[in-house]
N, C-alpha and C. Protein backbone atom coordinates (compact mmCIF):
# COMPACT_ATOMS: atom_id res chain seq x y z
N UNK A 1 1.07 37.80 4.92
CA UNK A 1 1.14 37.43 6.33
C UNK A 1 2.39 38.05 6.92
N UNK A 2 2.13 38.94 8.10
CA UNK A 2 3.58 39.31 8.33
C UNK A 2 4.63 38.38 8.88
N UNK A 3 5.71 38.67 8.81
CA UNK A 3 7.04 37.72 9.56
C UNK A 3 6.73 37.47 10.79
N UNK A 4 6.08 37.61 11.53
CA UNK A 4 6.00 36.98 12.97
C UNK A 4 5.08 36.33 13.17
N UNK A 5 3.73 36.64 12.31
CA UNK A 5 2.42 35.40 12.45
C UNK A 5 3.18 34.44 11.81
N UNK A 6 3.57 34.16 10.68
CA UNK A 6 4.36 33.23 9.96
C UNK A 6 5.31 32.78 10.86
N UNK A 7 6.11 32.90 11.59
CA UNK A 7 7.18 32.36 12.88
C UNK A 7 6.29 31.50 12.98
N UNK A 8 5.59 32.40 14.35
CA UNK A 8 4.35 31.77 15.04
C UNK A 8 3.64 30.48 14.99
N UNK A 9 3.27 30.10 13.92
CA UNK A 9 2.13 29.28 12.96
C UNK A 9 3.05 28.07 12.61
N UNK A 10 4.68 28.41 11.85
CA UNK A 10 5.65 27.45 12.16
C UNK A 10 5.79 26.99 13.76
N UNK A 11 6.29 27.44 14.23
CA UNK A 11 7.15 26.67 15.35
C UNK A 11 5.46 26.08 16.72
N UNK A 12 4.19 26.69 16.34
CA UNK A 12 2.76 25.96 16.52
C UNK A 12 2.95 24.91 15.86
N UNK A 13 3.05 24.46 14.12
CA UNK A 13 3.46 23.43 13.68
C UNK A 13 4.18 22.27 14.29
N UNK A 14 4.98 22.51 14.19
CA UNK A 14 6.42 22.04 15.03
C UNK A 14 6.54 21.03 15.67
N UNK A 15 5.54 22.68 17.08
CA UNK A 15 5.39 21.55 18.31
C UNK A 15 4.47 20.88 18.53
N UNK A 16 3.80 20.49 17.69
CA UNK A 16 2.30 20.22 17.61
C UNK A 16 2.27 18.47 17.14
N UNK A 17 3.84 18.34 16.67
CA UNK A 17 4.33 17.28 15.79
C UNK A 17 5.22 16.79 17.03
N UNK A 18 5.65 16.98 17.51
CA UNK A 18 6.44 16.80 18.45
C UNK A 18 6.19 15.36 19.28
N UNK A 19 6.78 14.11 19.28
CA UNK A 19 5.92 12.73 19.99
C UNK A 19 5.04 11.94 19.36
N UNK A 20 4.40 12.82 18.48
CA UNK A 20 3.53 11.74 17.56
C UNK A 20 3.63 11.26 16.39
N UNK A 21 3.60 10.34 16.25
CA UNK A 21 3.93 9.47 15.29
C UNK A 21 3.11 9.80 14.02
N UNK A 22 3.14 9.63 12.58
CA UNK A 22 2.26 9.96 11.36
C UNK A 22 1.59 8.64 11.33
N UNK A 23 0.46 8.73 10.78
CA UNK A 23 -0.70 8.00 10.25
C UNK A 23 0.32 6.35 9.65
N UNK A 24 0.77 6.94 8.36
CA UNK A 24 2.25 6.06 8.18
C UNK A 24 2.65 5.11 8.74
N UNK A 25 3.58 5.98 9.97
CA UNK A 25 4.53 5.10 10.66
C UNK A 25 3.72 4.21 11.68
N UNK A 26 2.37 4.90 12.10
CA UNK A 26 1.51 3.81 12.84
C UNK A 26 0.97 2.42 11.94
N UNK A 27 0.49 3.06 11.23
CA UNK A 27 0.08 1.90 10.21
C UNK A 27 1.40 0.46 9.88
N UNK A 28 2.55 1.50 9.64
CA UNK A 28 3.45 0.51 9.11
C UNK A 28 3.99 -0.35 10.64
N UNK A 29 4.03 0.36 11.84
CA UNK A 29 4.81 -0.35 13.22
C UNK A 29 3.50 -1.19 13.42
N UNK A 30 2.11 -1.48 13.13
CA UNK A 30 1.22 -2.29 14.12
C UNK A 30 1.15 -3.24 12.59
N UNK A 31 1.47 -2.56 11.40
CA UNK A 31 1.61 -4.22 10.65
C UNK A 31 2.93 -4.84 10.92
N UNK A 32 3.90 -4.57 11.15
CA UNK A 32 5.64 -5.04 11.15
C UNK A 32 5.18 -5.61 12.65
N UNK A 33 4.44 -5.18 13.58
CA UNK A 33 4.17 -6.43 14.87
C UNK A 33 3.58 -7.57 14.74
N UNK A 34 2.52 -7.30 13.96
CA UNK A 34 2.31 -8.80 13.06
C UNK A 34 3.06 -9.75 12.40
N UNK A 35 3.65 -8.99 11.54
CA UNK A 35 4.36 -9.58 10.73
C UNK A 35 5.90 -10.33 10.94
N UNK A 36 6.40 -9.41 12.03
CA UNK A 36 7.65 -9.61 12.41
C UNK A 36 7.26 -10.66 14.10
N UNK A 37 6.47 -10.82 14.18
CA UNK A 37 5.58 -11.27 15.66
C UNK A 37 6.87 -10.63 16.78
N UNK A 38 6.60 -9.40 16.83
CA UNK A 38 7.52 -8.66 17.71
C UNK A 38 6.44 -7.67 18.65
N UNK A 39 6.57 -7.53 19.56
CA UNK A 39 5.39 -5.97 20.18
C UNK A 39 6.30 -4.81 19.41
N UNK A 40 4.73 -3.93 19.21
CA UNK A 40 5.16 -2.88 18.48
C UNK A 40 6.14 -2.04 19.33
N UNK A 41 6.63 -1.80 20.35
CA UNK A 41 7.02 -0.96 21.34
C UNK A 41 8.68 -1.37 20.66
N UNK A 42 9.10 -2.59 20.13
CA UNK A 42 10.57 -3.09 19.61
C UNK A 42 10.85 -2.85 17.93
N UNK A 43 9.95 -2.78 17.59
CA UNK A 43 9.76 -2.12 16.00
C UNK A 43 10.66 -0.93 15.66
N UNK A 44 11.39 -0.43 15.30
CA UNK A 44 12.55 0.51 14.78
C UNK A 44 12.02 0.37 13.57
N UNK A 45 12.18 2.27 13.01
CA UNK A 45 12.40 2.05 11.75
C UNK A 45 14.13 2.65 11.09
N UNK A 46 14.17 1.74 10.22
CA UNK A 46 15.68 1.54 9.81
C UNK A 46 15.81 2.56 8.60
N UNK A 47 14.85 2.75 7.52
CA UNK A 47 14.65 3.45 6.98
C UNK A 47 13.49 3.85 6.86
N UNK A 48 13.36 5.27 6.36
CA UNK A 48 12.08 5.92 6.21
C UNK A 48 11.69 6.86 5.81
N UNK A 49 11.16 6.83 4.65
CA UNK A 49 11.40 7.59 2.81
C UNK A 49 9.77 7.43 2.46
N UNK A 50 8.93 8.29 2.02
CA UNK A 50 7.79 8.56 1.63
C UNK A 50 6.85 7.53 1.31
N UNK A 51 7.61 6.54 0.70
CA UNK A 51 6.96 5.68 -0.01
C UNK A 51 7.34 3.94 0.39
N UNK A 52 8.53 4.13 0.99
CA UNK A 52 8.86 2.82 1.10
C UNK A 52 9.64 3.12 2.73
N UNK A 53 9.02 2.26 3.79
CA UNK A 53 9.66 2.04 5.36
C UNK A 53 10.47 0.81 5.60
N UNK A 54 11.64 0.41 5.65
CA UNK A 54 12.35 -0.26 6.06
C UNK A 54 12.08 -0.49 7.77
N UNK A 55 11.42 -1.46 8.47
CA UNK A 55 11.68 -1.52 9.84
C UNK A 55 12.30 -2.73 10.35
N UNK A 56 12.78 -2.68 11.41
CA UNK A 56 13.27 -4.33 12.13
C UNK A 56 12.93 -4.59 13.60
N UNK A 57 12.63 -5.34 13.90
CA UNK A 57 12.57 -5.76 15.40
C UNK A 57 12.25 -7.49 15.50
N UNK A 58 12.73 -7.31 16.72
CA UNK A 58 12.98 -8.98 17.34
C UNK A 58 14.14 -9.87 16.88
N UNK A 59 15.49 -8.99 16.06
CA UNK A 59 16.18 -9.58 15.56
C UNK A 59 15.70 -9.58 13.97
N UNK A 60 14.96 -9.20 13.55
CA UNK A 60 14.67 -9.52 11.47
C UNK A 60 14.16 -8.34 11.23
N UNK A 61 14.16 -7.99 10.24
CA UNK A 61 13.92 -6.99 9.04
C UNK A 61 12.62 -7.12 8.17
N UNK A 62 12.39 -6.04 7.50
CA UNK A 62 11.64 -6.11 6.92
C UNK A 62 11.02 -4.58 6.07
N UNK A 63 10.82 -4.54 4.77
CA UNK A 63 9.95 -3.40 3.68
C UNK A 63 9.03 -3.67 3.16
N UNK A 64 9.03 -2.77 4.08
CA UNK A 64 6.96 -1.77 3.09
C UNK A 64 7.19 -0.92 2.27
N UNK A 65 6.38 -1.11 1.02
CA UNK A 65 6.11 0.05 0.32
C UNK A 65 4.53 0.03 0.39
N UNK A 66 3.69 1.70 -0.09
CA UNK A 66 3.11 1.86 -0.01
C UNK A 66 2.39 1.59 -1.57
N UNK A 67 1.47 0.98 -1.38
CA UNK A 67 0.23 0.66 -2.52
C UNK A 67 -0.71 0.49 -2.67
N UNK A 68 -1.36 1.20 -4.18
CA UNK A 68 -3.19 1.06 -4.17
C UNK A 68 -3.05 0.17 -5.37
N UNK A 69 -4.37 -0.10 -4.90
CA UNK A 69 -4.86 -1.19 -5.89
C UNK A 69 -6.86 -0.38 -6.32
N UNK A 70 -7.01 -0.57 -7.73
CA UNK A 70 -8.38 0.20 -7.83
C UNK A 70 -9.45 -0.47 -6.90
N UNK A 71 -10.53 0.12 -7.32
CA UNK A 71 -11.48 -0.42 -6.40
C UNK A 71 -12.74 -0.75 -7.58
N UNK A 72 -14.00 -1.14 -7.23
CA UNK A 72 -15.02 -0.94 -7.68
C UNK A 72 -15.42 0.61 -7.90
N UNK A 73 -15.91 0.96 -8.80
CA UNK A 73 -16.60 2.50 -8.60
C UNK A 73 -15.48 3.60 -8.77
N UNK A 74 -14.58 2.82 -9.23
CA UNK A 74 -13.40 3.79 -9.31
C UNK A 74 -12.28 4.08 -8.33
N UNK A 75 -12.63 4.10 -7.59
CA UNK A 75 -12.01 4.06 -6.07
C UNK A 75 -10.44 3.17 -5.96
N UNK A 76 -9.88 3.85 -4.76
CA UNK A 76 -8.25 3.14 -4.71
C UNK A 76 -8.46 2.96 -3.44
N UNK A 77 -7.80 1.82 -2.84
CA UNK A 77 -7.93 0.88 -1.90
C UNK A 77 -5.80 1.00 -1.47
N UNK A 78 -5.41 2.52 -0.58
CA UNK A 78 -4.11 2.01 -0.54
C UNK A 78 -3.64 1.54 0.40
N UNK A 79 -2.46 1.00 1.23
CA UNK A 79 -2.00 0.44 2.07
C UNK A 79 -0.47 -0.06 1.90
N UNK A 80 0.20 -0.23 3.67
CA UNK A 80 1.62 -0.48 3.40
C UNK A 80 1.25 -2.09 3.37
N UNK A 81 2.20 -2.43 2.22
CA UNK A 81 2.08 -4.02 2.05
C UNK A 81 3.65 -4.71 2.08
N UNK A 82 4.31 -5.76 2.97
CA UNK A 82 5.15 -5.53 2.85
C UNK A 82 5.98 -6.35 1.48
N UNK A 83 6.98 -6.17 0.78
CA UNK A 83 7.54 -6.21 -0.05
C UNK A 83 7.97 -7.88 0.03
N UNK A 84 7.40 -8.44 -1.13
CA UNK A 84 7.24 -10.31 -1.50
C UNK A 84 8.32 -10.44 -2.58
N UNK A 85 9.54 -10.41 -2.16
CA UNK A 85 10.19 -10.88 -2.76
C UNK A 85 11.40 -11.19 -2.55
N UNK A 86 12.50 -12.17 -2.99
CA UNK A 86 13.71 -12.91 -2.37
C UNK A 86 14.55 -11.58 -1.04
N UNK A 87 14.68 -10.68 -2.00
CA UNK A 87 15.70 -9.42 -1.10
C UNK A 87 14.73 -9.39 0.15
N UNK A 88 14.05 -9.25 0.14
CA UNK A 88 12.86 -9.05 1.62
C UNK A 88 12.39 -10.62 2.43
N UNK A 89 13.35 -11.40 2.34
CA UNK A 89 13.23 -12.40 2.94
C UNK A 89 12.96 -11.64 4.55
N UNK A 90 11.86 -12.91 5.72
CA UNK A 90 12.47 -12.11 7.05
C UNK A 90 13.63 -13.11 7.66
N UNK A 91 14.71 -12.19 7.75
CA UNK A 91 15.89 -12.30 8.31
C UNK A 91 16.77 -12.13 9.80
């Protein structure tokens, strides 16, 4: 591919990403509005690493990590679930 279709195709990338949010971070901000009973629009994320989203809003905190669980038929069933245990109190 020459050096300038390759530019090109990047910075198309790019901007193409530009405002929208990943599959992810939607998933994880409309469960943390539930969870945190905050509107998603106050949801921050505090951290945010592949596998595990730290977010807070309304004043408390809160982590997701991401996990499957099998399925029937073989199949994986994954999802951000948030993290049940003392350190992840909501605070």
């Amino acid at each position: 591919m020459p050096k300038n279709v390759f530019r090109v195709a990047v910075i198309m990338m790019l901007g193409l990403g530009c405002g929208h949010e990943s599959a992810a971070t939607q998933q994880v901000r409309s469960a943390a509005a539930i969870d945190l009973d905050c509107d998603e629009s106050m949801i921050e994320f505090v951290d945010d690493e592949s596998m595990v989203k730290r977010v807070s809003g309304c004043g408390r905190t809160l982590t997701y990590m991401y996990k499957c669980n099998a399925t029937a038929g073989g199949g994986q069933d994954c999802r951000w679930k948030p993290v049940r245990d003392d350190s992840n109190k909501l605070h």
